[in-house]
N, C-alpha and C. Protein backbone atom coordinates (compact mmCIF):
# COMPACT_ATOMS: atom_id res chain seq x y z
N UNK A 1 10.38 5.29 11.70
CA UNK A 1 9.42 6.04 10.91
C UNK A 1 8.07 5.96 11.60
N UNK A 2 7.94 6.94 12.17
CA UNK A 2 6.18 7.20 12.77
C UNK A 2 5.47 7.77 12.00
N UNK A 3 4.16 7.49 12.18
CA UNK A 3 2.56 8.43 11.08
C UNK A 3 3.27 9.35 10.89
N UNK A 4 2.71 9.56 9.34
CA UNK A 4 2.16 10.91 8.44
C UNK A 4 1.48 11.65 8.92
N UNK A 5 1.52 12.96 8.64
CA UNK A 5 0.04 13.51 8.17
C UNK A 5 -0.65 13.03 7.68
N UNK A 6 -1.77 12.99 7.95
CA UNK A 6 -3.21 12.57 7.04
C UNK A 6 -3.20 10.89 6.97
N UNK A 7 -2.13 10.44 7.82
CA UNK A 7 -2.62 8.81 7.85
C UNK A 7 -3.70 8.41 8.99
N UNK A 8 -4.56 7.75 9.01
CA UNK A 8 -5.21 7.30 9.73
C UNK A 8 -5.13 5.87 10.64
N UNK A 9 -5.86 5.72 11.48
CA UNK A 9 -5.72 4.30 12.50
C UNK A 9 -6.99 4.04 12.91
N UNK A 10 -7.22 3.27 12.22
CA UNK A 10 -8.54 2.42 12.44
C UNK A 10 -8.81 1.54 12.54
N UNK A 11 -9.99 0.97 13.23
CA UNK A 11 -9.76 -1.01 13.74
C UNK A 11 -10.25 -1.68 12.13
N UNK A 12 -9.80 -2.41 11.80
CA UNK A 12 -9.49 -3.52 11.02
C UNK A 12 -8.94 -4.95 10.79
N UNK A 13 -8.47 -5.42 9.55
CA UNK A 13 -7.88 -6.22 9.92
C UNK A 13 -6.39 -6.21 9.19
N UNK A 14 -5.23 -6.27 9.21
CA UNK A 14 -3.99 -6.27 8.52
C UNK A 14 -4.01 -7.04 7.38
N UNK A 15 -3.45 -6.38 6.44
CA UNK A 15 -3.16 -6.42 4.62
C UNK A 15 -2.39 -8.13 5.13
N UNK A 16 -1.07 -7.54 6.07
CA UNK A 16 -0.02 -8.84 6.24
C UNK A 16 -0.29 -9.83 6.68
N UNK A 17 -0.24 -9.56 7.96
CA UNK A 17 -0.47 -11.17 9.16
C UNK A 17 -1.83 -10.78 9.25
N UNK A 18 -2.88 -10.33 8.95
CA UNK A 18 -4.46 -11.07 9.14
C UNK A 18 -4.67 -10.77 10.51
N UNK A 19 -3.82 -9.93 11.26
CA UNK A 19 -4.40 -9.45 12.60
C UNK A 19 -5.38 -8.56 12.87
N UNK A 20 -6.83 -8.86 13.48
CA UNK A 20 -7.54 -7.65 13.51
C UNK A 20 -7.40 -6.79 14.82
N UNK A 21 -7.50 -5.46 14.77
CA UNK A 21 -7.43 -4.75 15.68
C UNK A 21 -7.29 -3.26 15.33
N UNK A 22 -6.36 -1.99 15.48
CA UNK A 22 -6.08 -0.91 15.37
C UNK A 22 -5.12 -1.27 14.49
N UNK A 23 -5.31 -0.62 13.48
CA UNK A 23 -4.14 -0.60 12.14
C UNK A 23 -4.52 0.91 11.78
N UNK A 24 -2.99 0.79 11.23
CA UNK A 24 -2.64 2.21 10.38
C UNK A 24 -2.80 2.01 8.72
N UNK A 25 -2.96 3.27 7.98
CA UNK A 25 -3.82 3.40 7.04
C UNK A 25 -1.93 3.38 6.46
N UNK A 26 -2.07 2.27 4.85
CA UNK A 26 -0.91 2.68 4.55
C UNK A 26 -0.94 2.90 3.00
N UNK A 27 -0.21 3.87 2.46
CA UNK A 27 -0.32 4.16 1.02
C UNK A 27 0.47 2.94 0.19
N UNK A 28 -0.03 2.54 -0.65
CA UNK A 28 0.53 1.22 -1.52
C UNK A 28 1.37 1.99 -2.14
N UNK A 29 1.71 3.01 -2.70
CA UNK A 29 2.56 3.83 -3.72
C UNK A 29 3.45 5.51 -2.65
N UNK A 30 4.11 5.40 -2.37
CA UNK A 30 4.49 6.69 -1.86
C UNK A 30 5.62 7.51 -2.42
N UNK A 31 5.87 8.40 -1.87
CA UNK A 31 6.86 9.38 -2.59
C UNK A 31 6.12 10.18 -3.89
N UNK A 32 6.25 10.37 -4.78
CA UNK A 32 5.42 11.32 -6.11
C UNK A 32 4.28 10.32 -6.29
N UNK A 33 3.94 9.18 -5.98
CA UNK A 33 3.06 8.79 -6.61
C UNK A 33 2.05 8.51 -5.04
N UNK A 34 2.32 9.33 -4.26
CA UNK A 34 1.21 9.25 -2.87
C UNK A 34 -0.29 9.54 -2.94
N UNK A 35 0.29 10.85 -3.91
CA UNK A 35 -1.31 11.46 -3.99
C UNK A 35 -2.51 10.43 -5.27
N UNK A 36 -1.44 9.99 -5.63
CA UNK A 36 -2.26 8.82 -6.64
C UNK A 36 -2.87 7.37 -6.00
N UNK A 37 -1.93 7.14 -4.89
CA UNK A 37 -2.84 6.19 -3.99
C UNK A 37 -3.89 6.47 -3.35
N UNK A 38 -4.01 8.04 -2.80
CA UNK A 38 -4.91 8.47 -2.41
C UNK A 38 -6.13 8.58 -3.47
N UNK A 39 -5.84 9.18 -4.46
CA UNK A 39 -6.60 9.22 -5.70
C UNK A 39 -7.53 8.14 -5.92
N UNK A 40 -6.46 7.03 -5.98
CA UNK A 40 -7.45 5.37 -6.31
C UNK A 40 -8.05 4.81 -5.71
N UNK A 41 -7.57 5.06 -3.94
CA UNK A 41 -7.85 3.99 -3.46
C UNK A 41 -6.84 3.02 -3.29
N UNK A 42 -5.51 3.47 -3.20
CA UNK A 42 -4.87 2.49 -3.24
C UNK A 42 -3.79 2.31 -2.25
N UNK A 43 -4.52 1.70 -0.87
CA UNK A 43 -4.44 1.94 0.59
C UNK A 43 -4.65 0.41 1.35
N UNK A 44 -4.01 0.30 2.34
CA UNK A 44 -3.96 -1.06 3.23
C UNK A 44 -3.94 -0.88 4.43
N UNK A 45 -4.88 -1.52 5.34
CA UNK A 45 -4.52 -1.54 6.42
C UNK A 45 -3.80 -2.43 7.04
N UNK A 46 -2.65 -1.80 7.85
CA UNK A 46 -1.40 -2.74 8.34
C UNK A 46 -1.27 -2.40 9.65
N UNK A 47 -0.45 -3.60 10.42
CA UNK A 47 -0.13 -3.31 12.26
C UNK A 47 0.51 -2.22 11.97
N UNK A 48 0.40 -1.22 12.87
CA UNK A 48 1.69 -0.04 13.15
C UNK A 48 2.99 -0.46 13.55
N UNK A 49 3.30 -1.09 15.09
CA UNK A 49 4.65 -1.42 14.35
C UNK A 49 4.99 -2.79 13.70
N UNK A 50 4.67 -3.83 13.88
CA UNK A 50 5.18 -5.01 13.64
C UNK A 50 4.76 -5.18 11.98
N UNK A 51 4.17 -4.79 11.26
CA UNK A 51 3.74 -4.90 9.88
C UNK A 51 4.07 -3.72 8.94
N UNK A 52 3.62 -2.53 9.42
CA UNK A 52 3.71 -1.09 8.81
C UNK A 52 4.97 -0.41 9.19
N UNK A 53 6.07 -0.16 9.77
CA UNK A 53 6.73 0.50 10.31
C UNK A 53 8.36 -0.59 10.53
N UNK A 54 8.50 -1.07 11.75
CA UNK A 54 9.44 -2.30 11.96
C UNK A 54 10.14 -3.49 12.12
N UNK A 55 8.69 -3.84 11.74
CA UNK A 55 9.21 -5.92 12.21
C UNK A 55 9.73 -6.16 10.69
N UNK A 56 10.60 -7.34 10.63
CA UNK A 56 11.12 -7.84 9.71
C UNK A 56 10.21 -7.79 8.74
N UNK A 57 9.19 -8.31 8.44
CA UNK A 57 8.74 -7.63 7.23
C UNK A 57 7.69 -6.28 6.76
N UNK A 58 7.97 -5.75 7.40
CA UNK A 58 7.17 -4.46 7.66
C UNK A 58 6.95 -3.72 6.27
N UNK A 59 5.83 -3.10 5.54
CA UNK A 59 5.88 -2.73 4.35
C UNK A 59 7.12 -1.61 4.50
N UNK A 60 7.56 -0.60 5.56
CA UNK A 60 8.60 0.29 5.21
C UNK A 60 9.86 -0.27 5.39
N UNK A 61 10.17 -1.44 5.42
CA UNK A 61 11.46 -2.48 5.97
C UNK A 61 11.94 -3.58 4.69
N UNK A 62 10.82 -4.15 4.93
CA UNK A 62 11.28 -5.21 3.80
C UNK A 62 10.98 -5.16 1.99
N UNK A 63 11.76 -5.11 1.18
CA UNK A 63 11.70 -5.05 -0.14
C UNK A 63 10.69 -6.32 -1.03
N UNK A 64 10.35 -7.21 -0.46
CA UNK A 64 9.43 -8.35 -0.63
C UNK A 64 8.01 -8.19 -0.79
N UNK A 65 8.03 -7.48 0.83
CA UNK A 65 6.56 -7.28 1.15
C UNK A 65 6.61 -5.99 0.03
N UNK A 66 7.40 -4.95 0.09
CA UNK A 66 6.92 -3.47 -0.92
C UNK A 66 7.06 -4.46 -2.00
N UNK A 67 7.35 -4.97 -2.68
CA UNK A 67 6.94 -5.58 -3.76
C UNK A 67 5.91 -5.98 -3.98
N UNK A 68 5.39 -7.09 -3.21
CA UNK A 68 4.12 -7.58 -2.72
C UNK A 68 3.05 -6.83 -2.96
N UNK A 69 3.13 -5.22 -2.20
CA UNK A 69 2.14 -4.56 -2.30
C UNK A 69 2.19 -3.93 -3.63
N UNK A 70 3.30 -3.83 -3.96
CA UNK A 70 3.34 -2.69 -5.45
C UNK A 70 2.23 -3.56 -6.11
N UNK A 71 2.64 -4.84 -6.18
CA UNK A 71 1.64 -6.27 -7.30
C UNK A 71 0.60 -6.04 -7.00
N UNK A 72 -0.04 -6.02 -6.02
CA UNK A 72 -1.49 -6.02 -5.21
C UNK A 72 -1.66 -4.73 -5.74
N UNK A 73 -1.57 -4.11 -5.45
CA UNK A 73 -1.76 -2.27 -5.80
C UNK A 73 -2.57 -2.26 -7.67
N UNK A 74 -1.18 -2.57 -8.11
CA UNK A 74 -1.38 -2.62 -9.71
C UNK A 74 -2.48 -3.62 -10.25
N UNK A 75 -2.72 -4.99 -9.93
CA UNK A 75 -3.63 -5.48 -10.28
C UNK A 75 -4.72 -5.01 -9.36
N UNK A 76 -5.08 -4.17 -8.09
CA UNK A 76 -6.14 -3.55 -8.25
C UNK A 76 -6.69 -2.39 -8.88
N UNK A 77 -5.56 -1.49 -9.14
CA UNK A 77 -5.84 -0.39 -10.19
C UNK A 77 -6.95 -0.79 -11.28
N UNK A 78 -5.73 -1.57 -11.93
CA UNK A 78 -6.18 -2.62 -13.51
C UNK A 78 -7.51 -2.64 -13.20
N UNK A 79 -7.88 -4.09 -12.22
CA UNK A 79 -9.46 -4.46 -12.24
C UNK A 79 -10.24 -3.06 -12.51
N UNK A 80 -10.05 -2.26 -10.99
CA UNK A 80 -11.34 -1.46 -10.47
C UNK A 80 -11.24 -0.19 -11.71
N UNK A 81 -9.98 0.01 -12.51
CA UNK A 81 -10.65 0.88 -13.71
C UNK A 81 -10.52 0.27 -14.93
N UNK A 82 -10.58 -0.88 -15.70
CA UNK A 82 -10.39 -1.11 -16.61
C UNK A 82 -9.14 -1.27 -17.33
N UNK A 83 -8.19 -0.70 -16.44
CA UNK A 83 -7.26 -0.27 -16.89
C UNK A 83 -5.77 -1.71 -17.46
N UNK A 84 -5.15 -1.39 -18.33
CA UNK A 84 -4.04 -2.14 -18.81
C UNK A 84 -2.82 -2.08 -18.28
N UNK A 85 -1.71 -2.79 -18.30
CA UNK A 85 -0.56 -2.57 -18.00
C UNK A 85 -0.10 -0.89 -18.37
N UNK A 86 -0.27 -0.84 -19.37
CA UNK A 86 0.30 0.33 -20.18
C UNK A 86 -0.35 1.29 -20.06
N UNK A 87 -1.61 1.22 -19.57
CA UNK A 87 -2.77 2.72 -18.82
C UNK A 87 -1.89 2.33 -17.13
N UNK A 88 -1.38 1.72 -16.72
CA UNK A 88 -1.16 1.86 -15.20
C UNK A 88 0.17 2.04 -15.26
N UNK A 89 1.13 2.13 -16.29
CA UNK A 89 2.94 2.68 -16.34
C UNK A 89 2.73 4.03 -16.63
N UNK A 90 1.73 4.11 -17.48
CA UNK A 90 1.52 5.87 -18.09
C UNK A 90 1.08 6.86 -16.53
N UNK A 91 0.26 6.21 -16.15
CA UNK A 91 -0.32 7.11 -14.96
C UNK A 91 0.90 6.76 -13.81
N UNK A 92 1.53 5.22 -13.49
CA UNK A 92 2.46 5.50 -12.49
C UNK A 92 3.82 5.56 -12.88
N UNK A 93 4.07 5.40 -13.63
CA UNK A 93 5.59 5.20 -14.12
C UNK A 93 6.43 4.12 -14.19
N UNK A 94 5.65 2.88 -13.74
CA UNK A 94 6.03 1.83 -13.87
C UNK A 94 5.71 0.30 -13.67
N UNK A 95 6.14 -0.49 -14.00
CA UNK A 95 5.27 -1.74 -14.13
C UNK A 95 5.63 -2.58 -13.23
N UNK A 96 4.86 -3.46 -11.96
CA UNK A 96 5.24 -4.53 -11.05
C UNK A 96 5.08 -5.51 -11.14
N UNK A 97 4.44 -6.02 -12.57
CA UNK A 97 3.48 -7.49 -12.67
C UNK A 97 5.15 -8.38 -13.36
């Protein structure tokens, strides 16, 4: 799986392993709920391949780390709008906490 459209690569530092350098822009929520990450803010920067893409735990690889981020995602929603469990299932469809 290589970049999207409309993903970006910019120097930073990685969501995962804490590496700084050129990372790719990655949506915490994808598939129907993409444009809602975009919406929030609800974006990470990760290595391209070894974090974002293919290494063993790569957010598009491993079910841990997408978990991981779903959690991270949702309790930042919550904080940065006020929002409740039940304001963040209504708008995404479902609950990770």
């Amino acid at each position: 799986m290589g970049l999207e459209a409309g993903d970006l690569v910019k120097y930073g530092r990685c969501w995962l392993c804490g590496r700084y350098g050129l990372m790719e822009e990655h949506h915490i929520f994808s598939g129907a709920n993409r444009k809602l990450s975009e919406k929030y803010g609800l974006k990470v920067l990760l290595c391209g391949e070894s974090c974002h893409r293919n290494g063993k735990k790569a957010a598009h690889v491993s079910k841990e780390t997408a978990l991981a981020l779903h959690q991270y995602g949702q309790k930042c929603f919550m904080e940065d709008n006020g929002a409740s469990k039940e304001d963040f299932i209504e708008i995404f469809g479902r609950n990770y906490l």
